[in-house]
C-alpha atoms as a PDB file:
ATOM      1  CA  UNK A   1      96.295  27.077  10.046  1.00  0.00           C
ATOM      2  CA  UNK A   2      94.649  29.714  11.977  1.00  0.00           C
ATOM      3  CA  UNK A   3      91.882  28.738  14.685  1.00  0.00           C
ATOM      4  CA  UNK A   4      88.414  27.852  13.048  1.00  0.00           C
ATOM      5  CA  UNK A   5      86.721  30.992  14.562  1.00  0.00           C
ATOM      6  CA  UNK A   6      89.145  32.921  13.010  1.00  0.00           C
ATOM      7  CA  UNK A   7      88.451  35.490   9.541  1.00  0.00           C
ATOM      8  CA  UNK A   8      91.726  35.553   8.594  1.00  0.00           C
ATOM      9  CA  UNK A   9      92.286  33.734   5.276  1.00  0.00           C
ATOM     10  CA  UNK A  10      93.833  33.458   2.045  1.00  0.00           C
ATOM     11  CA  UNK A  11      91.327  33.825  -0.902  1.00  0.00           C
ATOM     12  CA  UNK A  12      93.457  33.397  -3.715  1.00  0.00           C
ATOM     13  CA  UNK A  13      97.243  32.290  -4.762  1.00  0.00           C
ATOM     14  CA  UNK A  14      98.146  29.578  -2.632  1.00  0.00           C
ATOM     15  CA  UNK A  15      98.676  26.843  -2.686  1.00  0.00           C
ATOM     16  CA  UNK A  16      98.105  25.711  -5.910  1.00  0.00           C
ATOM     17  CA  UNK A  17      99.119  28.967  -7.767  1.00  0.00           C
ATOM     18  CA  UNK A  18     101.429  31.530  -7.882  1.00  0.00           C
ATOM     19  CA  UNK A  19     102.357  32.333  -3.390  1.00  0.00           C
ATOM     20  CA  UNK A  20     105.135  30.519  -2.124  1.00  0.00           C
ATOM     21  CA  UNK A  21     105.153  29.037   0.956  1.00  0.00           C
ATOM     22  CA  UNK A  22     108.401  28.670   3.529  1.00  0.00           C
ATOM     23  CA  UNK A  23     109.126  27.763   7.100  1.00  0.00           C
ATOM     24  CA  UNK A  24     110.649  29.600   9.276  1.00  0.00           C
ATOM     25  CA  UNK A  25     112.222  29.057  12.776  1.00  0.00           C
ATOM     26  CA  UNK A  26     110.872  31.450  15.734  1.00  0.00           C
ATOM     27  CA  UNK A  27     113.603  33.754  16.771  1.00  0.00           C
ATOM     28  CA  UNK A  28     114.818  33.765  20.189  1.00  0.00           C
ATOM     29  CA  UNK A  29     112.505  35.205  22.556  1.00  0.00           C
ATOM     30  CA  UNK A  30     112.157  38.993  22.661  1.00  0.00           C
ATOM     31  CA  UNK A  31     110.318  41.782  23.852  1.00  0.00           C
ATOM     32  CA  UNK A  32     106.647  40.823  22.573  1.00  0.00           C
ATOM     33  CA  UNK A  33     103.989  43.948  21.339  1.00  0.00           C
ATOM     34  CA  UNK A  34     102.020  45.870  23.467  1.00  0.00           C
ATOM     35  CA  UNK A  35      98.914  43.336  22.986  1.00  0.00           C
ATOM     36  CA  UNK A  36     101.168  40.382  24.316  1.00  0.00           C
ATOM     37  CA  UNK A  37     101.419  37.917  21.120  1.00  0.00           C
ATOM     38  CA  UNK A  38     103.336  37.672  18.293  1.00  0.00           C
ATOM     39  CA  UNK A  39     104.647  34.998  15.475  1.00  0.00           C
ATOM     40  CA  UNK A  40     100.541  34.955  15.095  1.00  0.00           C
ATOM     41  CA  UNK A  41      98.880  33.776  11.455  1.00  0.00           C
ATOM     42  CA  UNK A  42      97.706  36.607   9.917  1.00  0.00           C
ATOM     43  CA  UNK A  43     100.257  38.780  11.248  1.00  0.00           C
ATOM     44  CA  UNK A  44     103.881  39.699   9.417  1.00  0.00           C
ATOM     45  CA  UNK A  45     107.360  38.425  10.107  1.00  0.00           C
ATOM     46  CA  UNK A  46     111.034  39.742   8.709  1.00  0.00           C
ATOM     47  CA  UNK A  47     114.176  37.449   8.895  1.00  0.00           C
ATOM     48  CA  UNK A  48     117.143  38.107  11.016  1.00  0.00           C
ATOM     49  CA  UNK A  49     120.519  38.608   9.150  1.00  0.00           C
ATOM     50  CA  UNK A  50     122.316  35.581   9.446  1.00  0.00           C
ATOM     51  CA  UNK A  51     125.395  33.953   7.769  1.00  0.00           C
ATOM     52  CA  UNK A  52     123.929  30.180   9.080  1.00  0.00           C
ATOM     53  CA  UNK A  53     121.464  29.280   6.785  1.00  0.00           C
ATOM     54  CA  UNK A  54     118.885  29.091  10.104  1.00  0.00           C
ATOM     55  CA  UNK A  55     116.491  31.248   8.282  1.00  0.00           C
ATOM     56  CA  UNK A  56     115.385  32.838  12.198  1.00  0.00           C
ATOM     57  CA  UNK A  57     112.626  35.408  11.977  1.00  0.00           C
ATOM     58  CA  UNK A  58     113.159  38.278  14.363  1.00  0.00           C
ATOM     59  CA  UNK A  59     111.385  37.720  17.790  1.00  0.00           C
ATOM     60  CA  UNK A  60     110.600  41.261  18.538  1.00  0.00           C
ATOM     61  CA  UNK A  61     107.771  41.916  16.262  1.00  0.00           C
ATOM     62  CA  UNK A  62     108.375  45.582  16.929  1.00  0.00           C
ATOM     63  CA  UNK A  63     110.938  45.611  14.651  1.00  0.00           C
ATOM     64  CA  UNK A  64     108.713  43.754  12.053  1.00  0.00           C
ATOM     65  CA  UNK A  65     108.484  46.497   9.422  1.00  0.00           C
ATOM     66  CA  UNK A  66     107.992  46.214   5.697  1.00  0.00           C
ATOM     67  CA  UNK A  67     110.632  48.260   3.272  1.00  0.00           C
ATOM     68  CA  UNK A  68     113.429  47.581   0.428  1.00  0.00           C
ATOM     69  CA  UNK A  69     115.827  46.393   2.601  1.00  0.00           C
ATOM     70  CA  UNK A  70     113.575  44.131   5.040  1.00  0.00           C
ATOM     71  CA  UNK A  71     110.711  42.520   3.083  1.00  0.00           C
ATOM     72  CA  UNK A  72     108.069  41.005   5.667  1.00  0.00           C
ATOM     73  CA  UNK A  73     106.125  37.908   4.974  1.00  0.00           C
ATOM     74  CA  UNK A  74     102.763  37.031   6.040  1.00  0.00           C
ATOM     75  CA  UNK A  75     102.183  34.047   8.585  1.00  0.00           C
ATOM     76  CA  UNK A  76      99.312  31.537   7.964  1.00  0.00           C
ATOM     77  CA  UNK A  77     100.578  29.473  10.908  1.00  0.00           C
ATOM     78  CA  UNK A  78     101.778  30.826  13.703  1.00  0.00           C
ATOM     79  CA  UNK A  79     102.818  30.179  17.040  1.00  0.00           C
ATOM     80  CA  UNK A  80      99.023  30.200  18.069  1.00  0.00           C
ATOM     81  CA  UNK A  81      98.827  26.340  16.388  1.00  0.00           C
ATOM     82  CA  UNK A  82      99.723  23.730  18.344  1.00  0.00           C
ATOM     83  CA  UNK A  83     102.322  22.269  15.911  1.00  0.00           C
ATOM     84  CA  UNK A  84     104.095  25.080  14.958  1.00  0.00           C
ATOM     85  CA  UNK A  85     104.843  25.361  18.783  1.00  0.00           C
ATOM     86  CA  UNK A  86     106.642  22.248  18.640  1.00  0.00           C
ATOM     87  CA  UNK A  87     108.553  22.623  15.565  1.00  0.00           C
ATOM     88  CA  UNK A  88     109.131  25.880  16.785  1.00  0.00           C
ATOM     89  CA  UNK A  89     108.241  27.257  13.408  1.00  0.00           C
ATOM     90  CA  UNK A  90     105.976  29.238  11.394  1.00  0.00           C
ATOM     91  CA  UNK A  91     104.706  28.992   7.935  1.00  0.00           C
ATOM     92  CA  UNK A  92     104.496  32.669   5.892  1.00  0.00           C
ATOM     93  CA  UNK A  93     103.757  33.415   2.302  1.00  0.00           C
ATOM     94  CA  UNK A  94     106.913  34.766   0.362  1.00  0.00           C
ATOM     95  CA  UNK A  95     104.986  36.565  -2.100  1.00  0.00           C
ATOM     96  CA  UNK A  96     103.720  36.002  -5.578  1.00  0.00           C
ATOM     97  CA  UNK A  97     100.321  37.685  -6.035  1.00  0.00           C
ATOM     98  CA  UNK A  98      97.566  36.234  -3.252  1.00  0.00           C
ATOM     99  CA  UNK A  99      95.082  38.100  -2.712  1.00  0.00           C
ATOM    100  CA  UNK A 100      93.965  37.551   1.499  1.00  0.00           C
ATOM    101  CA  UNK A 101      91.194  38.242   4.227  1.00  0.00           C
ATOM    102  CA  UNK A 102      92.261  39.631   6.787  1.00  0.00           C
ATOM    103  CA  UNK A 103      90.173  40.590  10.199  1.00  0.00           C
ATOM    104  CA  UNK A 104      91.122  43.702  12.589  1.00  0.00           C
ATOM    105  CA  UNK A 105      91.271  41.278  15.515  1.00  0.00           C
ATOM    106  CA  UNK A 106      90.555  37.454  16.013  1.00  0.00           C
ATOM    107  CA  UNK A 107      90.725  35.164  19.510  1.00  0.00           C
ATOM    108  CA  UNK A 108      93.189  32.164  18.505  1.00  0.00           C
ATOM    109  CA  UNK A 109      93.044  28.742  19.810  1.00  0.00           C
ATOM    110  CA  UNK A 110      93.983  29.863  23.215  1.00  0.00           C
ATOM    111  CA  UNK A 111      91.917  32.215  23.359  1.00  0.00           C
ATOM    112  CA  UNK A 112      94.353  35.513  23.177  1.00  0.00           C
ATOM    113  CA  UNK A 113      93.437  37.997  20.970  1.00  0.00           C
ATOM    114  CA  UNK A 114      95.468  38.687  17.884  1.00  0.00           C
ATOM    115  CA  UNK A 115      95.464  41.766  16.369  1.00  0.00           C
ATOM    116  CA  UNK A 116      96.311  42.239  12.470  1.00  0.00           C
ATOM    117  CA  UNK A 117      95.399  45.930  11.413  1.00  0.00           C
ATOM    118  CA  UNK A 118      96.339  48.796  13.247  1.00  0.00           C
ATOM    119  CA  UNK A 119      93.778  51.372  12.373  1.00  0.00           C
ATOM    120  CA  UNK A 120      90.167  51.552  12.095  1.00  0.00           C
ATOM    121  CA  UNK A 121      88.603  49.390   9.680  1.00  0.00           C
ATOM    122  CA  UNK A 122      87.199  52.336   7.995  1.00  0.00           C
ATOM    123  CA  UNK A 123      91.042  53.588   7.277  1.00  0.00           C
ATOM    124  CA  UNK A 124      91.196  50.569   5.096  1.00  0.00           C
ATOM    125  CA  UNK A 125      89.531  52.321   2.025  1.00  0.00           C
ATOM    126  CA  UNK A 126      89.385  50.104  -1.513  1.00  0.00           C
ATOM    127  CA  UNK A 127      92.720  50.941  -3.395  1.00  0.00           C
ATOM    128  CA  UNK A 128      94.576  52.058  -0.479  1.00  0.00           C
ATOM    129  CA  UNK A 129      97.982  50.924  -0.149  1.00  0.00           C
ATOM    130  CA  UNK A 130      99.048  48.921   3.114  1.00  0.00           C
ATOM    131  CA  UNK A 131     102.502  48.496   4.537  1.00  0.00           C
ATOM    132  CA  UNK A 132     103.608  46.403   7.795  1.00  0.00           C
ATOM    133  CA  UNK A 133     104.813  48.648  10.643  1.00  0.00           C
ATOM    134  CA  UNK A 134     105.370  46.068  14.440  1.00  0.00           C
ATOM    135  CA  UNK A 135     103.737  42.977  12.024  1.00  0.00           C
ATOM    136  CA  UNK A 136     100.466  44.817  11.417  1.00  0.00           C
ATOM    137  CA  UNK A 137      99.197  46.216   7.952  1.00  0.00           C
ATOM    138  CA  UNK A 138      98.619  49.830   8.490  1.00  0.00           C
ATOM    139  CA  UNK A 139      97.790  52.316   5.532  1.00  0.00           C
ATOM    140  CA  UNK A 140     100.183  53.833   3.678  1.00  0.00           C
ATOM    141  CA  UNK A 141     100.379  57.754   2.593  1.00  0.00           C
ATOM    142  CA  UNK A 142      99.018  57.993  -0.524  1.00  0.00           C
ATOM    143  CA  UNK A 143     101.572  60.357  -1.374  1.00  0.00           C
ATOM    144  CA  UNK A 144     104.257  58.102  -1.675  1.00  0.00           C
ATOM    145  CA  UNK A 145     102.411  56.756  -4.352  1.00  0.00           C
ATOM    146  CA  UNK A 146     103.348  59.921  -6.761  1.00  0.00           C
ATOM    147  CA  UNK A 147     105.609  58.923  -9.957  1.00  0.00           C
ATOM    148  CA  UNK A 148     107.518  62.425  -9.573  1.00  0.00           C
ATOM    149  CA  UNK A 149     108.708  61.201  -5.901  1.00  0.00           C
ATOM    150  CA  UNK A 150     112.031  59.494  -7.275  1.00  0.00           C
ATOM    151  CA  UNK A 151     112.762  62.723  -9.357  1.00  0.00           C
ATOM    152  CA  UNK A 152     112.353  65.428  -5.901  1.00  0.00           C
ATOM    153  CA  UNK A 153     114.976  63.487  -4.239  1.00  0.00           C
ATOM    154  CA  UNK A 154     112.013  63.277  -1.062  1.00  0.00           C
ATOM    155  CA  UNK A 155     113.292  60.193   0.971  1.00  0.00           C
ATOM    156  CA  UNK A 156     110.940  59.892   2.885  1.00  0.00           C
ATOM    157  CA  UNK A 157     108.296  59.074   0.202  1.00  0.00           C
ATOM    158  CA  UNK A 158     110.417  56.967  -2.249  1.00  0.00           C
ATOM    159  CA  UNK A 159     110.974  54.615   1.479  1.00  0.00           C
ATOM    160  CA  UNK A 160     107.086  54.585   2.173  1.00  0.00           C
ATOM    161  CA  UNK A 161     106.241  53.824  -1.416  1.00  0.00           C
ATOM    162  CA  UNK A 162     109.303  50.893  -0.883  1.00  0.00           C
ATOM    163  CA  UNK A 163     107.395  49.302   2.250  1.00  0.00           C
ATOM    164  CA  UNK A 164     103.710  48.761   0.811  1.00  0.00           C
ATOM    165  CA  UNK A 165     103.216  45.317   0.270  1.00  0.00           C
ATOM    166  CA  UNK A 166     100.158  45.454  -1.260  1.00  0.00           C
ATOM    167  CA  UNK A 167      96.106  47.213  -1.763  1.00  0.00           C
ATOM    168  CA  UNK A 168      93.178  46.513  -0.356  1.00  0.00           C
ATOM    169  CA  UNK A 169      90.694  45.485  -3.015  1.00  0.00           C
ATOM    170  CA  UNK A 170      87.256  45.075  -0.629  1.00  0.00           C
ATOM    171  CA  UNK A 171      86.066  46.557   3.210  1.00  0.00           C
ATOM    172  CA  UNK A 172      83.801  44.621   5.329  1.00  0.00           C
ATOM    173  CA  UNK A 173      82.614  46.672   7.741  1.00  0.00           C
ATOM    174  CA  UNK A 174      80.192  44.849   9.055  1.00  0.00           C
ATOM    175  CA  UNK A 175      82.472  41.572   9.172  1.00  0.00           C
ATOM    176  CA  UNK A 176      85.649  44.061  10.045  1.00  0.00           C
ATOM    177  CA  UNK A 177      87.444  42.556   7.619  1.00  0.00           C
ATOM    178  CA  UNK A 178      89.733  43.417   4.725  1.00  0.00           C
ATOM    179  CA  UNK A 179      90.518  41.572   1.893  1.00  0.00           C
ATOM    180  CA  UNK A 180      94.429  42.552   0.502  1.00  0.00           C
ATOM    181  CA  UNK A 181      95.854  42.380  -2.891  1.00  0.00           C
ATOM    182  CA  UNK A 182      99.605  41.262  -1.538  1.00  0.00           C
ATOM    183  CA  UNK A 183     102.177  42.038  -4.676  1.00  0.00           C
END
């Protein structure tokens, strides 16, 4: 799993309860994000469409954002351990209720830093609502959040309240940590 230095974790749900685990094969290489590193554990992946049962996640990691019509699944092992390098795969969560830690930033086992939220720690407020936008949890409007959405025909909040994942249910501060209620 992740390197030992890292915070990232998974508190509850797996693997003896109701997460999922699956492997996935590394898409082709892509354009990576701005901070250089992708297919990372504690970071977020999406599949490619594909008629060949390869189940290929997308290599650009740009592209890697959550909504109804391309769920993202959490990686906890990536491409920073050693043997999903040479199976050329990573391991994600498919869902199922877990509830995990996960740090702003963490150095991997090479050393790289891996970045897994996009804003501020502080953002991160207890009951907020997180999506993935580029494989990073980021906070989602709050508006999109209000029942009366579907009925005002407003798009653009029935496809933000679509993409969150999940909540965050405690802020460490001091640790800069979050710990996330995935649904």
């Amino acid at each position: 799993m992740a390197a030992l230095n890292s915070k990232f974790d998974i508190l509850r749900g797996w693997p003896n309860s109701s997460a999922v685990q699956e492997d996935f094969v590394i898409g082709e290489t892509g354009v990576q994000s701005s901070w250089d590193h992708h297919h990372s554990a504690g970071t977020w992946v999406t599949l490619q469409a594909s008629t060949d049962g390869s189940m290929k996640t997308l290599a650009d990691i740009s592209e890697t954002n959550s909504g109804i019509a391309k769920p993202c699944y959490l990686i906890i092992e990536g491409a920073d351990d050693l043997s999903s390098r040479f199976s050329k795969r990573v391991t994600c969560l498919l869902g199922g209720g877990y509830v995990v830690r996960i740090p702003k930033t963490y150095s991997d086992a090479d050393g790289s830093t891996v970045r897994c939220l996009t804003d501020a720690i502080g953002t991160y407020t207890v009951n907020s609502p997180v999506k993935v936008v580029a494989g990073e949890l980021v906070v989602a409007a709050t508006t999109a959040l209000d029942p009366t959405a579907y009925n005002q025909g407003e798009v653009t909040l029935l496809e933000e309240r679509e993409a969150i994942v999940g909540r965050v249910i405690a802020n460490n501060a001091a640790d800069n940590t979050i710990d996330v209620h995935v649904y």
